[in-house]
N, C-alpha and C. Protein backbone atom coordinates (compact mmCIF):
# COMPACT_ATOMS: atom_id res chain seq x y z
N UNK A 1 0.79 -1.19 0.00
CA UNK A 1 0.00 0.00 0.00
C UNK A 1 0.83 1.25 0.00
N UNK A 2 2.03 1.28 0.62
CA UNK A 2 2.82 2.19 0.63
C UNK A 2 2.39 3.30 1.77
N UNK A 3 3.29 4.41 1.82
CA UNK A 3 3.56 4.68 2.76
C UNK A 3 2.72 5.73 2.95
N UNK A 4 1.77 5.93 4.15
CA UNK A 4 0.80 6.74 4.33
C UNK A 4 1.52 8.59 4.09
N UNK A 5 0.56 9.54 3.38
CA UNK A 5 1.20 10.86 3.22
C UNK A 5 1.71 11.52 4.42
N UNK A 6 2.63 12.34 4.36
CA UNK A 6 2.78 13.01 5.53
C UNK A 6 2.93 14.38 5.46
N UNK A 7 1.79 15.11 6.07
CA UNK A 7 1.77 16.92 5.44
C UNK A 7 3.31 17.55 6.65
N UNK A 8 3.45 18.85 5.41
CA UNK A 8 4.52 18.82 6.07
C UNK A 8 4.85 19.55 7.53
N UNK A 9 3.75 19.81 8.14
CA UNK A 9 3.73 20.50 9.52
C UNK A 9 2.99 19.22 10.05
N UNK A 10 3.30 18.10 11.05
CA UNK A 10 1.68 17.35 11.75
C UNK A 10 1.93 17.71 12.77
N UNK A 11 0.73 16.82 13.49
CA UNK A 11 0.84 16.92 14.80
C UNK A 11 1.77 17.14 15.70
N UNK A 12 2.65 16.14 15.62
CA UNK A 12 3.96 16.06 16.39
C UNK A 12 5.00 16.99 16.56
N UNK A 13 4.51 18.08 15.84
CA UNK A 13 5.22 19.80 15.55
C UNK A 13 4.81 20.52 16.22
N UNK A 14 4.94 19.91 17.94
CA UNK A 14 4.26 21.07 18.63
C UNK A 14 5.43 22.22 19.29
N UNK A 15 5.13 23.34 19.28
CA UNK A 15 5.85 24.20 19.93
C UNK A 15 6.83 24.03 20.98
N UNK A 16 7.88 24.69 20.73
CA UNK A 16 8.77 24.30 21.98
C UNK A 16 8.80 25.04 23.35
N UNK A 17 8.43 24.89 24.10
CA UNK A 17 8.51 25.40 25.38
C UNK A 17 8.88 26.58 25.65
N UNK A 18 10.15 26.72 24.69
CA UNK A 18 10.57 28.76 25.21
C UNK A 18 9.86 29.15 24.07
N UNK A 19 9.18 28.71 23.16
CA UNK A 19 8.23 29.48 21.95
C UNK A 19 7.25 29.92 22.85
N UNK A 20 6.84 29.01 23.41
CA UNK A 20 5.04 29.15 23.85
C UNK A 20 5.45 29.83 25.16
N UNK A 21 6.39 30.03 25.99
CA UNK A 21 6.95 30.84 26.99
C UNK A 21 7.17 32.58 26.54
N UNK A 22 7.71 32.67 25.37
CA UNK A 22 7.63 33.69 24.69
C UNK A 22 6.67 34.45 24.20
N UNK A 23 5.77 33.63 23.66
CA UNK A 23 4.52 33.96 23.18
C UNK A 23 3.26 34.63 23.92
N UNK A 24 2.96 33.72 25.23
CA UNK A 24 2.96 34.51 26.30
C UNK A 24 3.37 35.89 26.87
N UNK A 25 4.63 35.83 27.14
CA UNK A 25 4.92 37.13 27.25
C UNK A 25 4.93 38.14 26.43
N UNK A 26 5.08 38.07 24.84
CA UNK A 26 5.13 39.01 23.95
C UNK A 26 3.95 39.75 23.73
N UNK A 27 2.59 38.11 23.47
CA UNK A 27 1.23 38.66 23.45
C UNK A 27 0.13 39.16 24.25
N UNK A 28 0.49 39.12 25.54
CA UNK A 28 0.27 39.21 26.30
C UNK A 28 0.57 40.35 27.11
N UNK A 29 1.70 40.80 26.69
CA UNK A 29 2.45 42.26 26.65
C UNK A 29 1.97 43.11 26.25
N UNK A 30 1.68 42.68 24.55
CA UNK A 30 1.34 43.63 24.17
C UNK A 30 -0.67 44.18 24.00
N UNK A 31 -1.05 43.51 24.44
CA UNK A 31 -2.34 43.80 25.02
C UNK A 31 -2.68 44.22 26.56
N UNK A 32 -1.76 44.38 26.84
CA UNK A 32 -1.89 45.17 28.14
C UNK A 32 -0.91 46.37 27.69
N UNK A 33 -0.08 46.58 26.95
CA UNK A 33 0.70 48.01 26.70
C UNK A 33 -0.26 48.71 25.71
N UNK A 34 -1.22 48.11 24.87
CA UNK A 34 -1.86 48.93 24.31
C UNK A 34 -2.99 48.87 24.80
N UNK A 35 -3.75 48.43 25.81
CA UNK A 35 -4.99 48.42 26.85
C UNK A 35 -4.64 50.24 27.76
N UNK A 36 -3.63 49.92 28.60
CA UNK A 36 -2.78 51.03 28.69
C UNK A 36 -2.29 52.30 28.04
N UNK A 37 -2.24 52.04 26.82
CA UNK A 37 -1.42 53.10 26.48
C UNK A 37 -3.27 53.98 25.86
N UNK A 38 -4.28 53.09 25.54
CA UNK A 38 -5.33 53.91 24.94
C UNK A 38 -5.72 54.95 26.31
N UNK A 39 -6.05 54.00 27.36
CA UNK A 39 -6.16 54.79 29.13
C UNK A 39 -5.57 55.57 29.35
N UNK A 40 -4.37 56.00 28.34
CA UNK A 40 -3.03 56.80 28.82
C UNK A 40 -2.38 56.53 30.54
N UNK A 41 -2.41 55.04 30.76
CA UNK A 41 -2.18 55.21 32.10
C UNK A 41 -0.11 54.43 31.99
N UNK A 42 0.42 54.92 30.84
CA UNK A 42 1.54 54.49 30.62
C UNK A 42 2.19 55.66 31.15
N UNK A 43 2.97 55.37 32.71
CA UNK A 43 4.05 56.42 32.98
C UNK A 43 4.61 57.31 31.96
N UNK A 44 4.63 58.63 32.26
CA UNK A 44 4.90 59.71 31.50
C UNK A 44 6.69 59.08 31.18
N UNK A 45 7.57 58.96 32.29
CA UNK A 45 9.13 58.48 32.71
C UNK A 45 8.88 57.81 31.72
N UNK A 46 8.49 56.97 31.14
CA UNK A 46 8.80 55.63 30.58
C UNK A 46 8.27 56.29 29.05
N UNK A 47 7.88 57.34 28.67
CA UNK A 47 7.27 57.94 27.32
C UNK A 47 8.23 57.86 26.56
N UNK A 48 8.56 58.39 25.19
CA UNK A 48 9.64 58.38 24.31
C UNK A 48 9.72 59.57 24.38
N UNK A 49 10.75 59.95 23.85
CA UNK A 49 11.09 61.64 23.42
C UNK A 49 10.14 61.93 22.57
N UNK A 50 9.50 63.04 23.00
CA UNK A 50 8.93 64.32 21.73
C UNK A 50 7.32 63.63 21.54
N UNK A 51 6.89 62.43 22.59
CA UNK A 51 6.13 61.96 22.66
C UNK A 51 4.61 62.44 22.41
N UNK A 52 4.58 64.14 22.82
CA UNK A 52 3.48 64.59 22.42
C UNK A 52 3.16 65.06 20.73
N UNK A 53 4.27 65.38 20.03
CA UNK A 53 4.00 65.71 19.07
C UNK A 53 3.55 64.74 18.16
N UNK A 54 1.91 65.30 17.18
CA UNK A 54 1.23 64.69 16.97
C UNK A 54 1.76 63.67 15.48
N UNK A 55 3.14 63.87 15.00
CA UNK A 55 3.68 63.04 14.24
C UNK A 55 4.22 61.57 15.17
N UNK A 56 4.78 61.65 15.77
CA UNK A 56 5.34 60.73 16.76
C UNK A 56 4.08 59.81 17.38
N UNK A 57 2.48 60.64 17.96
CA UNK A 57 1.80 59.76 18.14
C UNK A 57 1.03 59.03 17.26
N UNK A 58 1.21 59.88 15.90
CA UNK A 58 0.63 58.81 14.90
C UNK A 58 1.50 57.67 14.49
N UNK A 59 3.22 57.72 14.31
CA UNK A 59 4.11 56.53 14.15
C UNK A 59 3.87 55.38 15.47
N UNK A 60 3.33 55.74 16.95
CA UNK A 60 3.25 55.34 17.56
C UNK A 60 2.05 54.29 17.67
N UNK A 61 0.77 55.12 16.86
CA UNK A 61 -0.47 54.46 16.79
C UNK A 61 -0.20 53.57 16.08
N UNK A 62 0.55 53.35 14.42
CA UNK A 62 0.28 52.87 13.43
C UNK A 62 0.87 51.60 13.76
N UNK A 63 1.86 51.16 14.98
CA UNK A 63 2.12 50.22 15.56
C UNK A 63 1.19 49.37 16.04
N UNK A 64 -0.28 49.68 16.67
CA UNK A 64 -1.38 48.98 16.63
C UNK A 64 -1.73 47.76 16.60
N UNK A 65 -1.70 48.13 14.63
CA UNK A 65 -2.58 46.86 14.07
C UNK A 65 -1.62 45.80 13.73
N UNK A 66 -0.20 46.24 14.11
CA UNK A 66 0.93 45.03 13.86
C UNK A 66 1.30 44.15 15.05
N UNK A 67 0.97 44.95 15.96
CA UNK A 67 1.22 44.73 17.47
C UNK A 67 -0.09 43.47 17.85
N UNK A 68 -1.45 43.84 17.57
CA UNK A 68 -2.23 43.45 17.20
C UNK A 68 -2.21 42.19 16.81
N UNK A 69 -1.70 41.96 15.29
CA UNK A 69 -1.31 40.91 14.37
C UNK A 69 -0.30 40.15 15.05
N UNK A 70 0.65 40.13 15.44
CA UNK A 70 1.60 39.49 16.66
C UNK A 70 0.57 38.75 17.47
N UNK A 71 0.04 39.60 18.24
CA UNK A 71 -0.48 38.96 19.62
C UNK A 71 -1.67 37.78 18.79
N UNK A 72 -2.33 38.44 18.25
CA UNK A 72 -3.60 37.27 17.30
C UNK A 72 -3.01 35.92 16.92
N UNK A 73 -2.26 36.22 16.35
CA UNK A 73 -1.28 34.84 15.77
C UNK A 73 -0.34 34.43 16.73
N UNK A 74 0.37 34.58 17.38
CA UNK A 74 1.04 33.91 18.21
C UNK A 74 0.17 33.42 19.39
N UNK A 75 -1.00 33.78 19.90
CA UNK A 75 -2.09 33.15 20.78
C UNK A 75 -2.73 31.82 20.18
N UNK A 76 -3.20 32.18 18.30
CA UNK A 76 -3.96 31.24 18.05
C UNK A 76 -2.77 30.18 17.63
N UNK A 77 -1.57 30.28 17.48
CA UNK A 77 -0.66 29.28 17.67
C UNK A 77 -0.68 28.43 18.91
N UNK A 78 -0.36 28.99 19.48
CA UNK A 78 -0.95 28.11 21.01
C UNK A 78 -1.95 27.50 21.43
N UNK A 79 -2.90 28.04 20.94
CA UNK A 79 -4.25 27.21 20.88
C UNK A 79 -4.09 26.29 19.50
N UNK A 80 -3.66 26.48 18.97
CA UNK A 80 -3.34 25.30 17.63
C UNK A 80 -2.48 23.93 18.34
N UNK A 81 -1.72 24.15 18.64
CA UNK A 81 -0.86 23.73 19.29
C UNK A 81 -1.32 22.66 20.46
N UNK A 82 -2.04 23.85 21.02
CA UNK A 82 -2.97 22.46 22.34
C UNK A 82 -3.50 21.37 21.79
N UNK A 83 -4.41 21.60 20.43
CA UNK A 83 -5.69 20.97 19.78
C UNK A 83 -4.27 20.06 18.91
N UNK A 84 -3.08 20.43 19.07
CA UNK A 84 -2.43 19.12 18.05
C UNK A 84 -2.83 19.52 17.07
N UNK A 85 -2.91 20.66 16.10
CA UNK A 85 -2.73 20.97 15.36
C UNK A 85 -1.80 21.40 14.47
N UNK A 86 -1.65 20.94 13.00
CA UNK A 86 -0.68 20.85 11.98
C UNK A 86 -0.57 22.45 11.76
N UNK A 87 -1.12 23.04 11.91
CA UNK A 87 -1.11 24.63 11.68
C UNK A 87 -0.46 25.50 12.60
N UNK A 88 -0.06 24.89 13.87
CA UNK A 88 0.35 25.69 15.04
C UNK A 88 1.55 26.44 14.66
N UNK A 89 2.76 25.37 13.81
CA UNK A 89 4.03 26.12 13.71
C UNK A 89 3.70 27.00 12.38
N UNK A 90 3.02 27.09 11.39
CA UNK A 90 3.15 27.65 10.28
C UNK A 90 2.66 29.51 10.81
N UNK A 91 1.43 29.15 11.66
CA UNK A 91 0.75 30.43 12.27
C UNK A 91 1.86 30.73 13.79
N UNK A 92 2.61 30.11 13.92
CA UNK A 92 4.06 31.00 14.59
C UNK A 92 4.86 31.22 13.84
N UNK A 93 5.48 30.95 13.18
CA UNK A 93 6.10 31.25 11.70
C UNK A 93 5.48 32.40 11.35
N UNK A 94 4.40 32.96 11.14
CA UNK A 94 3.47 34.33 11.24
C UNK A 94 4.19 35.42 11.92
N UNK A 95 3.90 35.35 13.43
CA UNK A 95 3.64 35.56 14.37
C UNK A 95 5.46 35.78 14.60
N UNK A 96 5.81 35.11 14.67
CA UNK A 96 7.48 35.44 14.44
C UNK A 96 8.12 36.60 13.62
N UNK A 97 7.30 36.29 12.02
CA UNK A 97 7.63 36.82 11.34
C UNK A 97 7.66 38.74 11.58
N UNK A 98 6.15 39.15 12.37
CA UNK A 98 5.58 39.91 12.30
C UNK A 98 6.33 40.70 13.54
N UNK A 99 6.51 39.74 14.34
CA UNK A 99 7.27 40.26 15.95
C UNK A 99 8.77 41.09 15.00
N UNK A 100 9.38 40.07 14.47
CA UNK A 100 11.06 40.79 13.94
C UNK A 100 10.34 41.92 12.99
N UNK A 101 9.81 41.90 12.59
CA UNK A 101 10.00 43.27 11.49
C UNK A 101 9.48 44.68 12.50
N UNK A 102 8.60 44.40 13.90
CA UNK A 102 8.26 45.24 14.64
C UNK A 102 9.22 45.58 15.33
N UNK A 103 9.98 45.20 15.97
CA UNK A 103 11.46 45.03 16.65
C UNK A 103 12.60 45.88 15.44
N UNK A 104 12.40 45.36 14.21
CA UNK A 104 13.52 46.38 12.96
C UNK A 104 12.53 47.25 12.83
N UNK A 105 11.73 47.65 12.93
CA UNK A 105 10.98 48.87 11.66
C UNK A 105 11.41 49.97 13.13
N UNK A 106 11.10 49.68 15.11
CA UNK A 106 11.28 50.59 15.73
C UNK A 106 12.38 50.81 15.90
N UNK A 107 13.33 49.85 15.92
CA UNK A 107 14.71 50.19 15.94
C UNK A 107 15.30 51.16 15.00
N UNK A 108 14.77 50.76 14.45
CA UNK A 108 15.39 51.30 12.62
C UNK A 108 14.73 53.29 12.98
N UNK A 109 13.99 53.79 13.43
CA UNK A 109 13.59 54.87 13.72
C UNK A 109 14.09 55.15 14.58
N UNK A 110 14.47 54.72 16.05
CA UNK A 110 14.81 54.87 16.62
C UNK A 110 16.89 55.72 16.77
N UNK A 111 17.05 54.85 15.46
CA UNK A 111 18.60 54.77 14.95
C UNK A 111 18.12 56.15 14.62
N UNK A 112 17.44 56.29 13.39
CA UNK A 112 17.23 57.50 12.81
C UNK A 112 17.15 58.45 13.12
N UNK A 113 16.64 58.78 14.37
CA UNK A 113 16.17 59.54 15.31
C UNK A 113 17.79 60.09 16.17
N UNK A 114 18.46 59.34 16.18
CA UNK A 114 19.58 58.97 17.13
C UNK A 114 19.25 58.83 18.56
N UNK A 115 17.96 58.57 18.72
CA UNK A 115 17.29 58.77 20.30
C UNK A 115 17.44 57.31 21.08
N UNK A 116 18.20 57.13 22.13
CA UNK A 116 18.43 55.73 22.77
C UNK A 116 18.09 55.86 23.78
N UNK A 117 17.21 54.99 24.71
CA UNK A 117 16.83 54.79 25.75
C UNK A 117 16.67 53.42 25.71
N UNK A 118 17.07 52.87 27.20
CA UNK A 118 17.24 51.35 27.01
C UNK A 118 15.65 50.67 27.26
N UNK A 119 14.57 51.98 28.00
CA UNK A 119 13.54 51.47 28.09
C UNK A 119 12.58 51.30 26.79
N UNK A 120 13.38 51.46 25.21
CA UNK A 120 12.62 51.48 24.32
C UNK A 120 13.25 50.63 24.27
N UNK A 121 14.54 50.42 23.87
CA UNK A 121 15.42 49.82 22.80
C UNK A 121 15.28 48.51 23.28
N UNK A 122 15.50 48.37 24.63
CA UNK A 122 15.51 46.85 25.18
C UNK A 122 14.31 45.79 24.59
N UNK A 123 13.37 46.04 24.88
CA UNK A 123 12.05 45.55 24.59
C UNK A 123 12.13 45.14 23.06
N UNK A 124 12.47 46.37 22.18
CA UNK A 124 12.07 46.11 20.53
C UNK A 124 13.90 45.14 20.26
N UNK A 125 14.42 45.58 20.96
CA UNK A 125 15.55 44.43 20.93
C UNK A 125 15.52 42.78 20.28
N UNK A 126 14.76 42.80 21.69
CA UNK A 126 13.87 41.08 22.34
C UNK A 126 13.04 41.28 20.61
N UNK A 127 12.58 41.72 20.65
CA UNK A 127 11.55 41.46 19.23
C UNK A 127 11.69 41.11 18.11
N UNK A 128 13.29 41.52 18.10
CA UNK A 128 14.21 41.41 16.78
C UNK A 128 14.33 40.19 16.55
N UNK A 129 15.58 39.96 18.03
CA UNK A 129 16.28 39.19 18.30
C UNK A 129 15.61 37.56 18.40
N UNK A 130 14.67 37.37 19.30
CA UNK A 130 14.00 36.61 19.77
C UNK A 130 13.05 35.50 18.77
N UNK A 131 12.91 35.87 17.76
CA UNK A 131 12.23 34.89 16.89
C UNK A 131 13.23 34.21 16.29
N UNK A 132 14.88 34.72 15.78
CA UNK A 132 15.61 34.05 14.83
C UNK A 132 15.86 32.44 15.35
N UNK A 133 15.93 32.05 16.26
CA UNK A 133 16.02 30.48 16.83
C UNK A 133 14.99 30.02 16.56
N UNK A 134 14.01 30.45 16.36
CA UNK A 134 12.51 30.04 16.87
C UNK A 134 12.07 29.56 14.90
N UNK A 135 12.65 30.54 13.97
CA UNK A 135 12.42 30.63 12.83
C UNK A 135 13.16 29.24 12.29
N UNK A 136 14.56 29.70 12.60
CA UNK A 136 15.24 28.05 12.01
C UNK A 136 15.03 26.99 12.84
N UNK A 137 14.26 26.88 13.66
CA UNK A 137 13.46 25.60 14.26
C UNK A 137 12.86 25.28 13.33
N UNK A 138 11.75 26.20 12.92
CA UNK A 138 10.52 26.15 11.90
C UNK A 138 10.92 25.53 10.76
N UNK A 139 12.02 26.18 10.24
CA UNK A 139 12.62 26.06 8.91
C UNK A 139 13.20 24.85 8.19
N UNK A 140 13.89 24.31 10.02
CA UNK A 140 14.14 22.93 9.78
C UNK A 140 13.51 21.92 10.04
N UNK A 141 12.09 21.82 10.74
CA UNK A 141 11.33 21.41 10.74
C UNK A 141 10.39 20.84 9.92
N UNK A 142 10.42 22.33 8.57
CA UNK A 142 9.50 22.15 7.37
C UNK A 142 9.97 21.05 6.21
N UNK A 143 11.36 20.95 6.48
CA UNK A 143 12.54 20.83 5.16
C UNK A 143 12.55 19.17 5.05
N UNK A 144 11.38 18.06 6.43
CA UNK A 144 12.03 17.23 6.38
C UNK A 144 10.97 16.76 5.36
């Protein structure tokens, strides 16, 4: 009969422990920093430079719906994930994807800006940084 198909994400592709540890904290983060930040109950100390001017709070807003997109997908990964689902790593693979380019696009302004504070930089750091292990997990995962 030969050998039953095998799609290339299954079951057995479940998340690794510092993924779904991460994921947690990232998405989870970031729905309480933007729960917060609409309340304006985000310490003034902890604001960015030039924070009021209304260019800066629109680059700030437009972070949102990406921030957003992160947390959506890296949650419903986890819930994929519980259910043993073949979709869990492809929709972190997402969710990864979306975290690093949020982590470069603020950095990358931030450079521009020449404005450093470790209470920005640190955080969008982790954002950068933090998916590339997580990606060539994925990557080599997909390849077999």
């Amino acid at each position: 009969m030969g050998r039953p198909k095998q799609r290339m994400f299954s079951a057995p592709d479940l998340l690794p422990s510092g993924l779904r540890a991460c994921f947690l904290v990232v998405d989870i983060g970031f729905i309480v920093y933007w729960v917060l930040a609409a309340f304006q109950q985000i310490p003034r100390s902890w604001l960015f430079k030039d924070h009021e001017q209304p260019m800066l709070m629109d680059w700030s807003w437009s972070f949102l719906i990406l921030d957003v997109l992160i947390a959506v997908t890296g949650l419903l990964s986890l819930y994929l994930a519980a259910r043993r689902s073949g979709k869990a790593l492809p929709m972190a693979l997402v969710s990864l994807t979306f975290s690093f380019c949020a982590g470069l696009q603020a950095l990358s302004f931030w450079t521009l800006r020449n404005d450093f504070s470790w209470i920005w930089w640190l955080p969008n750091l982790f954002l950068l940084l933090y998916p590339l292990p997580f990606v060539m997990f994925i990557v080599r995962r997909s390849g077999r």
